[in-house]
C-alpha atoms as a PDB file:
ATOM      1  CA  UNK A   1       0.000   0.000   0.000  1.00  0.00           C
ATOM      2  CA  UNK A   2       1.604   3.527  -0.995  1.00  0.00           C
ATOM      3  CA  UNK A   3       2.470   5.299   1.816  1.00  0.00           C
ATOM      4  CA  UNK A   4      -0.158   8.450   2.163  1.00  0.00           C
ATOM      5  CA  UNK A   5       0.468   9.804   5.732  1.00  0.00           C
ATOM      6  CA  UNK A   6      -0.374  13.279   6.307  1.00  0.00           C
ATOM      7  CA  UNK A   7       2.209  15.465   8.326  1.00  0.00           C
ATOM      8  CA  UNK A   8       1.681  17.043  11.513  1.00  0.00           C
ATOM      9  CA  UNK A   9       0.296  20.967  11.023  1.00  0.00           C
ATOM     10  CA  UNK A  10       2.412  23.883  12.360  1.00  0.00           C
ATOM     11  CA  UNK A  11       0.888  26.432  14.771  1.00  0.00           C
ATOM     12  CA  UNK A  12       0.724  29.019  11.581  1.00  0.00           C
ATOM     13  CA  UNK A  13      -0.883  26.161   9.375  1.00  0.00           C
ATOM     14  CA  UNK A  14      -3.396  25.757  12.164  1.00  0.00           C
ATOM     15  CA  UNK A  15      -3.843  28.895  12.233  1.00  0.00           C
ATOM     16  CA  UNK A  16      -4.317  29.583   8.920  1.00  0.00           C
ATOM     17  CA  UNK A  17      -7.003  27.182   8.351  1.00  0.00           C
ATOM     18  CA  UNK A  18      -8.326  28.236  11.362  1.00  0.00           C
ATOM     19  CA  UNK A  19      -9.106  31.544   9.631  1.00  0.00           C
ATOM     20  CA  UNK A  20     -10.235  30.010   6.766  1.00  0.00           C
ATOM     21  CA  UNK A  21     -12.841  28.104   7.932  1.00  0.00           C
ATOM     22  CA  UNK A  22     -14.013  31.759  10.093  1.00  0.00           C
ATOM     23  CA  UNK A  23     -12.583  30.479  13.010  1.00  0.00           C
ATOM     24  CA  UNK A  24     -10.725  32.577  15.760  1.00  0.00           C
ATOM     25  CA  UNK A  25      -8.716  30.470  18.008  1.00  0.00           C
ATOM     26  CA  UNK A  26      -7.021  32.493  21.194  1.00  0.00           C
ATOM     27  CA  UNK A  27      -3.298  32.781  21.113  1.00  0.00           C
ATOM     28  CA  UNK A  28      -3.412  30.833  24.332  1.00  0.00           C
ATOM     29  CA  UNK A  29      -5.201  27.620  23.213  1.00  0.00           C
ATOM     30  CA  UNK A  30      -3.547  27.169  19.443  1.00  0.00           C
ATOM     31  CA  UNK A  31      -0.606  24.898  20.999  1.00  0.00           C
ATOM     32  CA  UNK A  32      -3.326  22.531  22.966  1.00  0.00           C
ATOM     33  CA  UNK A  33      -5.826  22.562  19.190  1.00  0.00           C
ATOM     34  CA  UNK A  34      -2.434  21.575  17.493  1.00  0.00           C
ATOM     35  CA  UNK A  35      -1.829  18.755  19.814  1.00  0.00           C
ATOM     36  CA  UNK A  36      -5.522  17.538  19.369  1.00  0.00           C
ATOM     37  CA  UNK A  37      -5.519  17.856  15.747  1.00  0.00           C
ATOM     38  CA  UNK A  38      -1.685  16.322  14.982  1.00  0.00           C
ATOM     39  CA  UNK A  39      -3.107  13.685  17.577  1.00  0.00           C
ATOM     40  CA  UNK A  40      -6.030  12.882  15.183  1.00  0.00           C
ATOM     41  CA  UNK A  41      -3.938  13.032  12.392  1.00  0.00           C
ATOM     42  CA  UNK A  42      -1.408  10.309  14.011  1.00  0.00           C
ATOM     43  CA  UNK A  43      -4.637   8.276  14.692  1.00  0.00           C
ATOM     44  CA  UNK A  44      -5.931   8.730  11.258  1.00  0.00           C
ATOM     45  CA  UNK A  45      -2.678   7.571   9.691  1.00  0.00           C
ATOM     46  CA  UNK A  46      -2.734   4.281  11.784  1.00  0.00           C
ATOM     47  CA  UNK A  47      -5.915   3.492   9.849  1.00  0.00           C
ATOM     48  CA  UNK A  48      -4.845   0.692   6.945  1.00  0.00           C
ATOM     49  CA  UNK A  49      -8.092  -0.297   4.782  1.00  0.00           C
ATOM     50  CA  UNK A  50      -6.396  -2.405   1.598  1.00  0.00           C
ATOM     51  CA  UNK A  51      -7.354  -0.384  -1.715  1.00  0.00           C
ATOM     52  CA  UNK A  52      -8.594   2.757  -0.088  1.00  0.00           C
ATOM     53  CA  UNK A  53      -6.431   4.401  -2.750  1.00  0.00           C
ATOM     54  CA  UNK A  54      -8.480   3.387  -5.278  1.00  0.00           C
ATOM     55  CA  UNK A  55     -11.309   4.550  -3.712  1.00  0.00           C
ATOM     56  CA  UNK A  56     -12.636   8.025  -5.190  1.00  0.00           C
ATOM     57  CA  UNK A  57     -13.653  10.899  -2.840  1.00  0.00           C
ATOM     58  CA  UNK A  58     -17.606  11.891  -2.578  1.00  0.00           C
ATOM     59  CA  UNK A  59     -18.176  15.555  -2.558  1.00  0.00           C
ATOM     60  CA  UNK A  60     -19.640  17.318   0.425  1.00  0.00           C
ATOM     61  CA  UNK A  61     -23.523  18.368  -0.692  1.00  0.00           C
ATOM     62  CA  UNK A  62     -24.695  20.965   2.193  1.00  0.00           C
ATOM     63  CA  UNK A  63     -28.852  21.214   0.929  1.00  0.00           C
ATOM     64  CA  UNK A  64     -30.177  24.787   2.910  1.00  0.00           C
END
């Protein structure tokens, strides 16, 4: 299986898509969202399902 692991995020990339998504995270609390999101990302990367790759993506359809 090729090898598809997603790095861990920097403060500034956190922060960044923090602010792209319209959110404001306090100075004081982006070190403990990095460590839950690069901790979801580790545990996300553990996941092996044989031919995922193959697999193509759905889109996200939001109906208002």
């Amino acid at each position: 299986m090729e090898d598809i692991n997603m790095k861990e995020l920097s403060k500034e990339e956190i922060k960044t898509c923090a602010s792209l998504s319209g959110i404001t995270i306090p100075e004081d609390l982006v070190e403990q969202v990095g460590y839950n999101i690069n901790g979801t990302i580790e545990a996300l990367n553990a996941i092996q399902i044989p031919g995922l790759e193959n697999i193509e993506p759905l889109p996200i359809v939001i109906e208002e």
